[in-house]
Protein backbone atom coordinates (compact mmCIF):
# COMPACT_ATOMS: atom_id res chain seq x y z
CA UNK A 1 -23.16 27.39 0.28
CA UNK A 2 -21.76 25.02 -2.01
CA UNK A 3 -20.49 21.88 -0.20
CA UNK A 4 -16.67 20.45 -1.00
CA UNK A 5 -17.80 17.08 -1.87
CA UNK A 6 -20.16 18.78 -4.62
CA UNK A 7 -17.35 20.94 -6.24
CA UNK A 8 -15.20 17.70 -6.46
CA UNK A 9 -18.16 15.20 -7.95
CA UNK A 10 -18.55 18.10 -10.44
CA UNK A 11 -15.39 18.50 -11.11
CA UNK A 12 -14.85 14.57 -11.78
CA UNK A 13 -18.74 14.45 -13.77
CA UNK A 14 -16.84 17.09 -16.04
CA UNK A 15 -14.09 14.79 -16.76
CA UNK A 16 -15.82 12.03 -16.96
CA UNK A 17 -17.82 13.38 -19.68
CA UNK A 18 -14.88 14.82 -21.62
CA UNK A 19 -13.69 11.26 -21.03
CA UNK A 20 -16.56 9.93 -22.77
CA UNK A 21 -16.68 11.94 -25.64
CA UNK A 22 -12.85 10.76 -26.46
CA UNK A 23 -13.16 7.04 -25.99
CA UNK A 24 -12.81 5.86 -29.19
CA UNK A 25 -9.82 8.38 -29.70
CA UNK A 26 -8.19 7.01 -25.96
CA UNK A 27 -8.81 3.50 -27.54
CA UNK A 28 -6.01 3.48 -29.82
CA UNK A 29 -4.05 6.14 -28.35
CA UNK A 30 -0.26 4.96 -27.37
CA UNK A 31 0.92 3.68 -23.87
CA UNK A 32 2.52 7.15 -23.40
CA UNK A 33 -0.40 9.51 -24.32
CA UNK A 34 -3.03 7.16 -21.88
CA UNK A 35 -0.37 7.75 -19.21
CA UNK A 36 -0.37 11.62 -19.73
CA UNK A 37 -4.11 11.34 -19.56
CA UNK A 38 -4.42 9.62 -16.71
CA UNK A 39 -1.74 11.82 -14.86
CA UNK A 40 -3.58 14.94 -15.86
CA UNK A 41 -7.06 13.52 -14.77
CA UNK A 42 -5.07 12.85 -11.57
CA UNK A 43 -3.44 15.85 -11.38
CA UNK A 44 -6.55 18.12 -11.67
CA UNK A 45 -8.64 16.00 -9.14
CA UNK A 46 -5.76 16.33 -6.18
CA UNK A 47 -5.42 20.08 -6.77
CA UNK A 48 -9.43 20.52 -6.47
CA UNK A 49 -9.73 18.31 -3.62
CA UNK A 50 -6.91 20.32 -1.98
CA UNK A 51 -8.30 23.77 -3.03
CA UNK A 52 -11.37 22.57 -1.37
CA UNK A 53 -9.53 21.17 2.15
CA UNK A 54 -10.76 17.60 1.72
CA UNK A 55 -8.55 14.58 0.85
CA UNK A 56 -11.42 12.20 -0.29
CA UNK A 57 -12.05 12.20 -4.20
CA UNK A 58 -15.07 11.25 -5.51
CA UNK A 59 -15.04 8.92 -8.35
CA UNK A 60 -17.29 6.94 -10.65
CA UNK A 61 -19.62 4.02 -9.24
CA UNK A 62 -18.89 5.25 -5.77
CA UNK A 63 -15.55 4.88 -5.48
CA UNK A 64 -13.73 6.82 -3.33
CA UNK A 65 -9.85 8.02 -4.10
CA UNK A 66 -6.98 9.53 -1.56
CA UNK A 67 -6.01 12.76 -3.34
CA UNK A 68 -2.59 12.89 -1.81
CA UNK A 69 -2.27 9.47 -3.93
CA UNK A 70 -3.64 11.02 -6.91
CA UNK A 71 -1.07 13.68 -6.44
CA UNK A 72 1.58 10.87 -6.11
CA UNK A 73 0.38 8.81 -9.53
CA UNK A 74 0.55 12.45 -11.38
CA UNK A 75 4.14 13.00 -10.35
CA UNK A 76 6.30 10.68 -12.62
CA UNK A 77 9.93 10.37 -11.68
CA UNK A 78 10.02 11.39 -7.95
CA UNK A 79 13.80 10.14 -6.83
CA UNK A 80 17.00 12.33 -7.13
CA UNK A 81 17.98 15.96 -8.00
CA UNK A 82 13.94 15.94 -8.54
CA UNK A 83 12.65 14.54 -5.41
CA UNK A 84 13.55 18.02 -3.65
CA UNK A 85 10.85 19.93 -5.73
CA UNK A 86 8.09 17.26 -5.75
CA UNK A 87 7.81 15.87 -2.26
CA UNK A 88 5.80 16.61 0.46
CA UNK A 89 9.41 15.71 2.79
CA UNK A 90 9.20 18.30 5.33
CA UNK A 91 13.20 18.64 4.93
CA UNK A 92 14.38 18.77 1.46
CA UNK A 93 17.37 16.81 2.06
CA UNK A 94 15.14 13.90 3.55
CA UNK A 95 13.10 14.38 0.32
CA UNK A 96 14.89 11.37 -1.95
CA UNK A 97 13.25 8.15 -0.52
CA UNK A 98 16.18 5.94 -2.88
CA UNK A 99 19.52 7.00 -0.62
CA UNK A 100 17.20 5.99 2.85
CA UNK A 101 16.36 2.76 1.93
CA UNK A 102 19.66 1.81 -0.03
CA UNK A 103 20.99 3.08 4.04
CA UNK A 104 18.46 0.61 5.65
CA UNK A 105 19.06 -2.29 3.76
CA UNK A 106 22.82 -1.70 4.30
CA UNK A 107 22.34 -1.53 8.00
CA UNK A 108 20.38 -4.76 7.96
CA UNK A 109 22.78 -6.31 5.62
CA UNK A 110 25.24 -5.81 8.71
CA UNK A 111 23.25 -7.19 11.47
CA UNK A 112 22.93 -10.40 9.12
CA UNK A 113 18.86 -9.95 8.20
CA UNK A 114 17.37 -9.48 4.65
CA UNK A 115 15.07 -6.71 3.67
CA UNK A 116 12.07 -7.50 1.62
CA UNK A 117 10.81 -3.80 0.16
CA UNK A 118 6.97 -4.38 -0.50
CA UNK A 119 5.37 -1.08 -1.67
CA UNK A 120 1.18 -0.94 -2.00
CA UNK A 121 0.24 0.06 -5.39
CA UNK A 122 -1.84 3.17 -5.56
CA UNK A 123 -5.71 2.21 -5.83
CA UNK A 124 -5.59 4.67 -8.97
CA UNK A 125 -3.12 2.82 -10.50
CA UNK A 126 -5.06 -0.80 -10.26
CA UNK A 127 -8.33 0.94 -10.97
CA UNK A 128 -7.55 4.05 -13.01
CA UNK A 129 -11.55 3.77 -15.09
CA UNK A 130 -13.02 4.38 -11.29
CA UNK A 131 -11.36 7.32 -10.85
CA UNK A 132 -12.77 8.91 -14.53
CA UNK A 133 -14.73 7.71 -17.02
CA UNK A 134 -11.54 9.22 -19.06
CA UNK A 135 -9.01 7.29 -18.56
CA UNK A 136 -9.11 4.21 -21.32
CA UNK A 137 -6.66 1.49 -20.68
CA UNK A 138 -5.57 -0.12 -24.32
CA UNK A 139 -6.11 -3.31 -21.75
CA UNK A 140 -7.18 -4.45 -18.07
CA UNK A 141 -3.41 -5.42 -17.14
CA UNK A 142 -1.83 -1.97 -18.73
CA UNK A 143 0.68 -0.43 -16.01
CA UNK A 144 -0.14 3.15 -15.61
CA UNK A 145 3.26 4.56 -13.15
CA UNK A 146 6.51 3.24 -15.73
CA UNK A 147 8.31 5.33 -12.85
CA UNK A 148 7.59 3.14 -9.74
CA UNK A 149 9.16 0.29 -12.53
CA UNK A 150 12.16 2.69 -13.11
CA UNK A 151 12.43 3.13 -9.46
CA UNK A 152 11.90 -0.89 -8.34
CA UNK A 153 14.93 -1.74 -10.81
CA UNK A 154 17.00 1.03 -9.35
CA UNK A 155 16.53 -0.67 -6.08
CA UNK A 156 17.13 -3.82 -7.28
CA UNK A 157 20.53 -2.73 -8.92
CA UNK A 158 21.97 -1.25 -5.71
CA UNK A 159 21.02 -4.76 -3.69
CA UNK A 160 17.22 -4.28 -2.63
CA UNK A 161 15.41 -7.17 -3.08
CA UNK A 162 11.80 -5.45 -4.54
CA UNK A 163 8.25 -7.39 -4.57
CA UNK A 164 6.27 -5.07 -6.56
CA UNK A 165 2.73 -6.64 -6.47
CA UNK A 166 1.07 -4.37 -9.18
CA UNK A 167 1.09 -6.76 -12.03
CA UNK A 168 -0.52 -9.31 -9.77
CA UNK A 169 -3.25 -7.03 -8.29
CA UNK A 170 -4.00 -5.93 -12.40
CA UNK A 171 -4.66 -9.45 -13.36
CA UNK A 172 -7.09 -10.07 -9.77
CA UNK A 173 -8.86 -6.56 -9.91
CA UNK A 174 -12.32 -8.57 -11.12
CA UNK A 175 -11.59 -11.25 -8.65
CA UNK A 176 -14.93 -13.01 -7.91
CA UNK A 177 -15.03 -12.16 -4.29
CA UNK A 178 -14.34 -8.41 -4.86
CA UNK A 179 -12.14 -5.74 -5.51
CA UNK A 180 -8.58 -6.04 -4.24
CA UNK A 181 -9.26 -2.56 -3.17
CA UNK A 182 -11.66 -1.29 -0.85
CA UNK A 183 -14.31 0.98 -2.78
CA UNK A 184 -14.21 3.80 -0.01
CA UNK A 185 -11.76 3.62 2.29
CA UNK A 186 -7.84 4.21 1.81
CA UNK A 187 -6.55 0.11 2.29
CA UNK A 188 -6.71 -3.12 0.29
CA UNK A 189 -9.96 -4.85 0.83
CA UNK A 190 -9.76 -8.20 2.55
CA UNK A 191 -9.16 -10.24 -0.93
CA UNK A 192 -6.16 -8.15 -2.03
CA UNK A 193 -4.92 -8.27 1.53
CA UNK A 194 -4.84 -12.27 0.61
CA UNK A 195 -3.19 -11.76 -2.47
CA UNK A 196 -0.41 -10.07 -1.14
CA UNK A 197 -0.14 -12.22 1.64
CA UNK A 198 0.52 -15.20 -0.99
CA UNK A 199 2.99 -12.88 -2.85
CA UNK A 200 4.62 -12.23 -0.09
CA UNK A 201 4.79 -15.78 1.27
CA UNK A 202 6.30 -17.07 -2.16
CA UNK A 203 9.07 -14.87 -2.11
CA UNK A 204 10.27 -15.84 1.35
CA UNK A 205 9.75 -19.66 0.65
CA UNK A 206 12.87 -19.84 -1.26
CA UNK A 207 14.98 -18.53 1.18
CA UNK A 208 17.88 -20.88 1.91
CA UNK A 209 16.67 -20.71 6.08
CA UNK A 210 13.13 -20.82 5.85
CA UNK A 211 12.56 -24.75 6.05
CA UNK A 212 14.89 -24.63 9.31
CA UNK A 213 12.22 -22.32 10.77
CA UNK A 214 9.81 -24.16 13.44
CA UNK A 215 6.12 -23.77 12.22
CA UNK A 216 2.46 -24.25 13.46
CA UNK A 217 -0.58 -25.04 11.71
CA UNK A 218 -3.74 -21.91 10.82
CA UNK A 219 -7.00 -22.54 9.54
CA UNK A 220 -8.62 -19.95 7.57
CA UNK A 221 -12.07 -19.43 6.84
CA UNK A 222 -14.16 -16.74 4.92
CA UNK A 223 -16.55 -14.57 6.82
CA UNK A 224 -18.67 -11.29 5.37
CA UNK A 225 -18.50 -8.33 6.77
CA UNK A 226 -19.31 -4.45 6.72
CA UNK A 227 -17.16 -1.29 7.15
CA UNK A 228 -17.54 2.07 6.99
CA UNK A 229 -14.44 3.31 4.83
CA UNK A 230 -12.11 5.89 6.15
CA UNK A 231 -12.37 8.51 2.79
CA UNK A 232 -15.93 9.05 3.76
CA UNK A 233 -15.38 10.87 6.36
CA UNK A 234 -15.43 14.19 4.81
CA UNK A 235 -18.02 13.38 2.72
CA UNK A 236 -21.65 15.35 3.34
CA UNK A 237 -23.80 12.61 3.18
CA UNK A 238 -22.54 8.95 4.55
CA UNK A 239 -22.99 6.16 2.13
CA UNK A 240 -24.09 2.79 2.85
CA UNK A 241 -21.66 0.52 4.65
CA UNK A 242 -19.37 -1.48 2.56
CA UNK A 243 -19.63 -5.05 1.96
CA UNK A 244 -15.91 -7.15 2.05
CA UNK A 245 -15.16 -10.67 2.06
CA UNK A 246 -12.66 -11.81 4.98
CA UNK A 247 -10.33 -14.45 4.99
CA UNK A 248 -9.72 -14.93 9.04
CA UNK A 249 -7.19 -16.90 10.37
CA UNK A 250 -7.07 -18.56 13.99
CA UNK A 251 -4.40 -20.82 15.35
CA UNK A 252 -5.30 -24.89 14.64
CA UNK A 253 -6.26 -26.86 17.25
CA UNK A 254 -5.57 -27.48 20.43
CA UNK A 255 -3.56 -24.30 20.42
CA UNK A 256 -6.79 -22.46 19.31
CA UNK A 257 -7.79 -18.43 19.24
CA UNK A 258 -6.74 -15.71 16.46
CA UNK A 259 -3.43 -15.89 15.68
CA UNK A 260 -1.13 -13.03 17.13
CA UNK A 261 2.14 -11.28 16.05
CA UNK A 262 5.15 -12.96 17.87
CA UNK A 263 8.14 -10.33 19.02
CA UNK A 264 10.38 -13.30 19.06
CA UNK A 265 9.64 -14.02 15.45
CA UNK A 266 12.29 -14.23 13.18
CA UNK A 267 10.73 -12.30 10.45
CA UNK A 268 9.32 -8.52 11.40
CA UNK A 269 6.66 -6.87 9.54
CA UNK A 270 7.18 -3.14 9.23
CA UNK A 271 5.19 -0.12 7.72
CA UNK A 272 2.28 1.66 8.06
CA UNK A 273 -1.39 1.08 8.06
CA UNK A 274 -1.57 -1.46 5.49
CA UNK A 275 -0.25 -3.97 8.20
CA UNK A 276 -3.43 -3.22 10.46
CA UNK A 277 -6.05 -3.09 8.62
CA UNK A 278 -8.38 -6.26 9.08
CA UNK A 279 -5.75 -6.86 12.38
CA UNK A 280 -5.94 -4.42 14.92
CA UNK A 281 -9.77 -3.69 15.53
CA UNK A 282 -11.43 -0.47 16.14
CA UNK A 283 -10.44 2.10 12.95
CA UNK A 284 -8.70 -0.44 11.09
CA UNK A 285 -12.52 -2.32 10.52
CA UNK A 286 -11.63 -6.10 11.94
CA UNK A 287 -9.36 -7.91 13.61
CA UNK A 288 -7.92 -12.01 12.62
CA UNK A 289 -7.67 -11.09 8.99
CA UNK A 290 -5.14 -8.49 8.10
CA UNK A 291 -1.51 -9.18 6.77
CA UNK A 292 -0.09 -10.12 9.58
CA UNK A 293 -2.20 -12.93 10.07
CA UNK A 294 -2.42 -13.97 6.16
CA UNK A 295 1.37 -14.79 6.45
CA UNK A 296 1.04 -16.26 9.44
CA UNK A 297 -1.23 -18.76 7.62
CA UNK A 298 0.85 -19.08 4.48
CA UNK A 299 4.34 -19.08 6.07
CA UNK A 300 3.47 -21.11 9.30
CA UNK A 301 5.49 -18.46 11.37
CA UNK A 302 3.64 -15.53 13.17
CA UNK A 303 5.27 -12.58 12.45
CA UNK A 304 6.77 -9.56 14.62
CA UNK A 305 4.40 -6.79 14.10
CA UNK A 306 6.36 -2.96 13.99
CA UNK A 307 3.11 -1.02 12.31
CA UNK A 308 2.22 2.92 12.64
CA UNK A 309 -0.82 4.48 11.35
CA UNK A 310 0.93 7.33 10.27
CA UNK A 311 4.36 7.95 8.28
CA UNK A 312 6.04 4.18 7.16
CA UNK A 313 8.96 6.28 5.89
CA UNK A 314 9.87 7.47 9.18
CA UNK A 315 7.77 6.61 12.26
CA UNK A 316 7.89 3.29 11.65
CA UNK A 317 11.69 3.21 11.21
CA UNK A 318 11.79 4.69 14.69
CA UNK A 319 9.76 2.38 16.13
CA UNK A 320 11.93 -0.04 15.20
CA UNK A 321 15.00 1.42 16.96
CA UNK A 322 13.47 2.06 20.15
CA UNK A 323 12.61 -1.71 20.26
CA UNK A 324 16.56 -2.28 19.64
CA UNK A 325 17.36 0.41 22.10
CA UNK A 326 15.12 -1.94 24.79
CA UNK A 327 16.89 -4.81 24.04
CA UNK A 328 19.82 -5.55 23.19
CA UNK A 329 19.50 -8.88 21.78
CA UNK A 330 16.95 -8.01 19.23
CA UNK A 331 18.41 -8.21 15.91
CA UNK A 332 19.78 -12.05 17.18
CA UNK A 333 17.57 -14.24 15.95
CA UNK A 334 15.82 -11.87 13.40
CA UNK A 335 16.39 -13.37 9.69
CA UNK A 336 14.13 -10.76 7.46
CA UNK A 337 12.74 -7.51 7.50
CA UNK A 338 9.56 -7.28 5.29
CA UNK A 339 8.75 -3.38 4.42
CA UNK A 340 5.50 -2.93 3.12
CA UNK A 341 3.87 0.49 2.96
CA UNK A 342 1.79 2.27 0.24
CA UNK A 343 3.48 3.40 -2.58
CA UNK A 344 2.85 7.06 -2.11
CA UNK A 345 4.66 7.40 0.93
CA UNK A 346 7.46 8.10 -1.62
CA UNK A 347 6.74 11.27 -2.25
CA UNK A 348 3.66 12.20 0.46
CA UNK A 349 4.95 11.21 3.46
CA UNK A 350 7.02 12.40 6.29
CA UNK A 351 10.18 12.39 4.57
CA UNK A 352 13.30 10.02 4.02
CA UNK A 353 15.84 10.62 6.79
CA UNK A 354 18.81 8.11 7.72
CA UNK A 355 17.60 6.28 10.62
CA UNK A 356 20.01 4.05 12.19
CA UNK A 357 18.79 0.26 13.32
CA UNK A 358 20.45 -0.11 16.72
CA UNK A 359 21.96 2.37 19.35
């Protein structure tokens, strides 16, 4: 019997050689005809892998691609009259993810605490040549999804405040200690989970309340270490462990020991897995070295943790009212709200209900 992880490396060997046979022509082809490639590639790869009932795509080099993100990345415009027939919502009038956070940053608006909307650029998008030897950029930094740009303005024009670290994570993909990705497993790798920590941090620097905030000191230091990637699962033969670079973070002295989300903590951290990888042991590979902790080390202000490993678009949100539904005093002393989830939650996720904030 023919395995599913051989149907999909053939079926990505095949493109990659049709890939390589129109280099030179993908060379000088315009902005608009690479993106068409690439969302074709993409396209075709997701529908094999889901033909075959696997979710791991096998790229070149070893990497290792999400299909439901491929699917996302092939999509294009995914918001409005549109989003009905695209998304994965499992109610079509939850399917348009712009009306449900426009609603949420409302309702935050009125409890007196900013939203910071951080979506994770697709792997695919930041590394489009590992996912086929096909897609030619016309250069390292070209953007391959002009929709989640469309989208991030749209935001921004009805009041969201929109850190879209793709740009940033373009210009670092060589970085010298690694990918900002990890090679076979579904999260940033330890240095792009620094990188966004830094992003992140600069944006709520300027904010006219931050120096008022009380703040400790972190140290950091860089460890190796080894995981076994999450999209290999479903593969028929394991391969070896993958090697990351770490960036932990403990509490200075005297206080001492990793540092730890704070529930009192002016600033909450909500989304999905993205927010636990590196920081909450066991599946999520290490613990000391995720987001949470890298803006506790750049912001001096441990943060209050609301993370799911499923659906950011919805389970998360809930999460967050049942802690307001506890207490009654929560939103008090809470200043921001950073949301930070992957990017393809927009159209492969739960769906985008209304979700109130507080009972």
């Amino acid at each position: 019997m023919i395995s599913i992880a051989f149907v999909v490396r053939r079926l990505v060997g095949w493109l990659g050689v049709v890939g390589l046979a129109a280099v030179s022509a993908c060379a000088s082809a315009s902005p608009e005809d690479t993106i068409a490639d690439f969302r074709g590639t993409a396209r075709a790869l997701a529908q094999a892998a889901e033909a075959s009932g696997t979710v791991a795509v096998a790229g070149r080099n070893g990497w290792l691609f999400l299909a439901p993100e491929l699917r996302h990345a092939s999509l294009g415009a995914f918001w409005g009259p549109r989003a009905a027939e695209i998304s994965r919502a499992r109610r079509p009038d939850a399917a348009d993810p712009f009306a449900a956070i426009v609603d949420f940053n409302e309702r935050l608006e009125a409890v007196g605490v900013e939203l910071l909307l951080v979506p994770v650029p697709p792997k695919s998008i930041v590394y489009p040549g590992m996912v086929s030897a096909g897609v030619v950029t016309a250069s390292p930094t070209q953007r391959l999804d002009p929709d989640h740009q469309v989208f991030y303005t749209l935001l921004r024009d009805a009041g969201v405040d929109v850190l879209d670290l793709t740009d940033g994570f373009l210009q670092n993909r060589d970085h010298p200690d690694g990918p900002v990705y990890c090679r076979r497993d579904t999260h940033w790798s330890g240095v792009g989970c620094v990188l966004a920590g830094r992003a992140i941090a600069a944006a709520v620097r300027g904010r006219s309340w931050y120096p008022d905030l009380a703040r400790e000191n972190h140290e950091a230091r860089w460890r190796d270490a080894t995981i076994v990637g999450d999209l290999t699962r479903d593969l028929d033969e394991r391969p070896p462990d993958e090697r990351l670079r770490l960036r932990e973070i403990r509490r200075a002295s005297p206080a001492g020991g990793l540092s730890q989300p704070d529930p009192g903590s002016p600033i909450i951290l909500l989304g999905d897995s993205h927010n636990l990888v590196f920081h909450a042991g066991d599946d999520m590979h290490a613990v000391g070295a995720g987001l949470p902790d890298q803006l506790s080390l750049e912001l001096g202000v441990p943060v209050d943790l609301v993370a799911v490993r499923g659906s950011a678009s919805t389970a998360a949100r809930v999460n967050l009212f049942r802690r307001a539904q506890r207490d009654a005093a929560y939103w008090g002393g809470k200043r921001l709200l950073i949301w930070c989830f992957a990017a393809r939650e927009f159209t492969e996720g739960d769906g985008w209900p209304i979700i109130p904030i507080r009972p």
